[in-house]
N, C-alpha and C. Protein backbone atom coordinates (compact mmCIF):
# COMPACT_ATOMS: atom_id res chain seq x y z
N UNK A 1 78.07 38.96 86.24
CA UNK A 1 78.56 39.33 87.55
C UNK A 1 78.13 40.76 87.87
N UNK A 2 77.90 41.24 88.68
CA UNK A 2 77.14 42.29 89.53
C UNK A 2 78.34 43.13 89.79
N UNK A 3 79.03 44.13 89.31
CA UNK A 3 80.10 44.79 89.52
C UNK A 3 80.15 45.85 91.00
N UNK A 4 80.57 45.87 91.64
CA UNK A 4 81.17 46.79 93.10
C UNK A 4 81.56 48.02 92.58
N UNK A 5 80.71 48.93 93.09
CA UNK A 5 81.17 50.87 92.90
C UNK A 5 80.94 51.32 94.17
N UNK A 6 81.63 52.53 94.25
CA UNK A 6 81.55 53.55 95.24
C UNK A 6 80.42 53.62 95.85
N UNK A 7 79.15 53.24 95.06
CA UNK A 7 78.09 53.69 95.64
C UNK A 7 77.47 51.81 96.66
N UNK A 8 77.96 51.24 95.98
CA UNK A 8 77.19 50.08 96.49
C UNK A 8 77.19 49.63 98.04
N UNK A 9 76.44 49.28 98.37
CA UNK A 9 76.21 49.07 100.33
C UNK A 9 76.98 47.96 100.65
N UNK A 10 77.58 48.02 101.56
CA UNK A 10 78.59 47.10 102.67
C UNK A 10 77.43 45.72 102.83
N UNK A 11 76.29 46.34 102.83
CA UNK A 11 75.53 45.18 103.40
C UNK A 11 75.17 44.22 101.57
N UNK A 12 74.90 44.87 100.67
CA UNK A 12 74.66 44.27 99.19
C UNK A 12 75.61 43.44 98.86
N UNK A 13 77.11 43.99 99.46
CA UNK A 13 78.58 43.46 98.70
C UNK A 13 78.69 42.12 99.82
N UNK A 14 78.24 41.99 100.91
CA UNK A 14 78.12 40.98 101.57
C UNK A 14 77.58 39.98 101.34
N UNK A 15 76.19 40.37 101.46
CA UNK A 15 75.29 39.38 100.84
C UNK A 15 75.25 38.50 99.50
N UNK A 16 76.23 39.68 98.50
CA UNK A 16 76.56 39.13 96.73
C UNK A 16 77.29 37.57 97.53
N UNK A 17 78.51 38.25 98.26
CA UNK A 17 79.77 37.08 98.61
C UNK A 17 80.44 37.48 100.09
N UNK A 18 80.43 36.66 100.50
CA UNK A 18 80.47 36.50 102.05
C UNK A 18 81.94 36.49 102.40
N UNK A 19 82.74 35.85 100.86
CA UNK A 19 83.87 35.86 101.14
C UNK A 19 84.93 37.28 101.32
N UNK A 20 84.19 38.56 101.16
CA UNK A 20 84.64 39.77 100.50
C UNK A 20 84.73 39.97 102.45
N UNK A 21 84.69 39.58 103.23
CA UNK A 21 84.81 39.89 104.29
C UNK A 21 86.18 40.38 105.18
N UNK A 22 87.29 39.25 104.69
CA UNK A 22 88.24 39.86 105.19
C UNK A 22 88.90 40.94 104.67
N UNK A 23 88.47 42.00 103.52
CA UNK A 23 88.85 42.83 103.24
C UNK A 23 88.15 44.11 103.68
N UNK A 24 87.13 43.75 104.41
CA UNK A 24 86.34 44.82 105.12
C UNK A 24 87.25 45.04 106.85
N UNK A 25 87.60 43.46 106.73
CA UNK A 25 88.08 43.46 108.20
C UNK A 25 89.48 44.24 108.44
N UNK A 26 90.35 43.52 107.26
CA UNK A 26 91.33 44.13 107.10
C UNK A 26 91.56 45.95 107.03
N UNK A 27 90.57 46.60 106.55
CA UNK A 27 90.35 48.49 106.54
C UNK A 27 89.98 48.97 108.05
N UNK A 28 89.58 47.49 108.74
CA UNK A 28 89.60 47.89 110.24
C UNK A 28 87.45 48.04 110.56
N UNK A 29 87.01 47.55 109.55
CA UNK A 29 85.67 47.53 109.60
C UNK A 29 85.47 46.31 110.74
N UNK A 30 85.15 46.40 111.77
CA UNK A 30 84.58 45.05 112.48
C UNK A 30 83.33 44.67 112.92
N UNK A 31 82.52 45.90 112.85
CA UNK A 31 80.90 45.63 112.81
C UNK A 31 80.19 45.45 111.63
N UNK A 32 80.44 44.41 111.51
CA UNK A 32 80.01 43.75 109.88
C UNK A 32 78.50 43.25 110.19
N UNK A 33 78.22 43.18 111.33
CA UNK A 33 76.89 42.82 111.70
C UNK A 33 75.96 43.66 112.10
N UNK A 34 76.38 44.85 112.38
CA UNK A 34 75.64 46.18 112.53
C UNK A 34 75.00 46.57 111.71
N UNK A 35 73.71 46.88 111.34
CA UNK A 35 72.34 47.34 110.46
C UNK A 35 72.82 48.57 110.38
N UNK A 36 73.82 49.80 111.05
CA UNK A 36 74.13 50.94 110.72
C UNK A 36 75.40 50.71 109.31
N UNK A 37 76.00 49.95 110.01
CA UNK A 37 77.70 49.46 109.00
C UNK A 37 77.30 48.69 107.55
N UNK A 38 76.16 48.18 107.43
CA UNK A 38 75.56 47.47 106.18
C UNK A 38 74.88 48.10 105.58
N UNK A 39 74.13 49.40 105.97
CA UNK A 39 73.34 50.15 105.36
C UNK A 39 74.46 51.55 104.49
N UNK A 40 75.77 51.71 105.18
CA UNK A 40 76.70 52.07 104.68
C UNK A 40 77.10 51.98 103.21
N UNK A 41 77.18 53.09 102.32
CA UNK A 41 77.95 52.62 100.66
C UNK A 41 79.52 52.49 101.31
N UNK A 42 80.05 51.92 100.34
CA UNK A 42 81.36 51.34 100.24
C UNK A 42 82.16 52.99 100.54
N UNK A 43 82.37 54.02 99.53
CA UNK A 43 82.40 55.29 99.64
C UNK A 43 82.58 56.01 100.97
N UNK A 44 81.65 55.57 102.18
CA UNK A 44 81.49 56.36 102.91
C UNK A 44 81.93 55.35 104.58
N UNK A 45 81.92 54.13 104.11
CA UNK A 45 82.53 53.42 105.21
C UNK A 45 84.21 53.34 105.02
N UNK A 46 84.92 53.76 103.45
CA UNK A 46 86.75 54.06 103.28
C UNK A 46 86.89 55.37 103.94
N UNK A 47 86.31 56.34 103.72
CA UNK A 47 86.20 57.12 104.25
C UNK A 47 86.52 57.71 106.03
N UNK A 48 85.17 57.13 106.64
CA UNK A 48 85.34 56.55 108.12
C UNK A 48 86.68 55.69 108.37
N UNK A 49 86.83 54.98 107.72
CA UNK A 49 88.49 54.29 107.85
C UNK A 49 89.86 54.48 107.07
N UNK A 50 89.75 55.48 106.66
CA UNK A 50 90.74 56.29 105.99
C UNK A 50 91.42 55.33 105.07
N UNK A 51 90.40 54.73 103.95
CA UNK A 51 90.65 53.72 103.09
C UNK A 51 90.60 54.16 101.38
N UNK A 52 91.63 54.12 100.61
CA UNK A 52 91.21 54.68 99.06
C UNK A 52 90.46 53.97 98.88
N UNK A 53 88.82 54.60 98.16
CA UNK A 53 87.68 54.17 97.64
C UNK A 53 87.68 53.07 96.51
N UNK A 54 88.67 54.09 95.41
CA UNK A 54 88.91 53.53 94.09
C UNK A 54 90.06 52.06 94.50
N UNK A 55 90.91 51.83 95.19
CA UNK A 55 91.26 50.92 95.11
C UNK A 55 90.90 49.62 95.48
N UNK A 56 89.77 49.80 97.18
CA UNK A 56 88.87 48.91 97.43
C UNK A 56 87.98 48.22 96.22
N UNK A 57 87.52 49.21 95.52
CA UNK A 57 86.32 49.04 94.49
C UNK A 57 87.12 47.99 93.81
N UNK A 58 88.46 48.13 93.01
CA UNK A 58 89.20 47.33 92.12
C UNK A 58 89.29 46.09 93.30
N UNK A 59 90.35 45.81 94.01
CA UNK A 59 90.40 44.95 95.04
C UNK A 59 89.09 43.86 94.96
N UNK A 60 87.98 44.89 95.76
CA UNK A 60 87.36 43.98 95.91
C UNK A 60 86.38 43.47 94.19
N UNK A 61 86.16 43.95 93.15
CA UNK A 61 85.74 43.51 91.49
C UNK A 61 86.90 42.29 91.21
N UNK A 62 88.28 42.48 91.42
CA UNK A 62 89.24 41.71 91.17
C UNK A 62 89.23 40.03 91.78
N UNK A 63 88.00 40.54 93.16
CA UNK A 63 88.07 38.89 93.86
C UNK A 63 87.32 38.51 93.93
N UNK A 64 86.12 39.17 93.53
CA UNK A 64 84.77 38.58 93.09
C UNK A 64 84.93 37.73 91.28
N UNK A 65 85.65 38.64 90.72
CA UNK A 65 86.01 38.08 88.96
C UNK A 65 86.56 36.40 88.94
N UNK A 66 87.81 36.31 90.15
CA UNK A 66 88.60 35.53 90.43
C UNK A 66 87.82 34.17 90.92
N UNK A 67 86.64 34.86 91.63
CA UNK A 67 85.63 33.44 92.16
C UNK A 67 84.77 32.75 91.11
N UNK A 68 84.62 33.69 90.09
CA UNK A 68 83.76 33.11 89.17
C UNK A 68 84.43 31.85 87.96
């Protein structure tokens, strides 16, 4: 499995699993289709949405683990 860090792109963590979506939606991310918002690391789009980094990262490793 391909593990999720701070550094990894909105658009990579998508593409891994499509299902990781409503937790982007949920931080209030809604341009999930925007080439600016996908080119984004994870890091810097919590940030813009005043989201803890480190807990997304777990969150979202925890529901990718869970699919496998």
């Amino acid at each position: 499995m391909t593990s999720i860090t701070k550094q990894s792109l909105i658009g990579e963590i998508l593409d891994l699993d499509e299902s990781t979506v409503p937790f982007f939606m949920e931080m209030g991310m809604h341009c999930l289709g925007c080439p600016a918002s996908r080119g984004e690391s994870l890091e810097e789009a919590c940030v813009v949405h005043g989201v803890d980094v480190e807990e997304m990262v777990q969150k979202l490793n925890e529901h990718l683990a869970a699919r496998q």
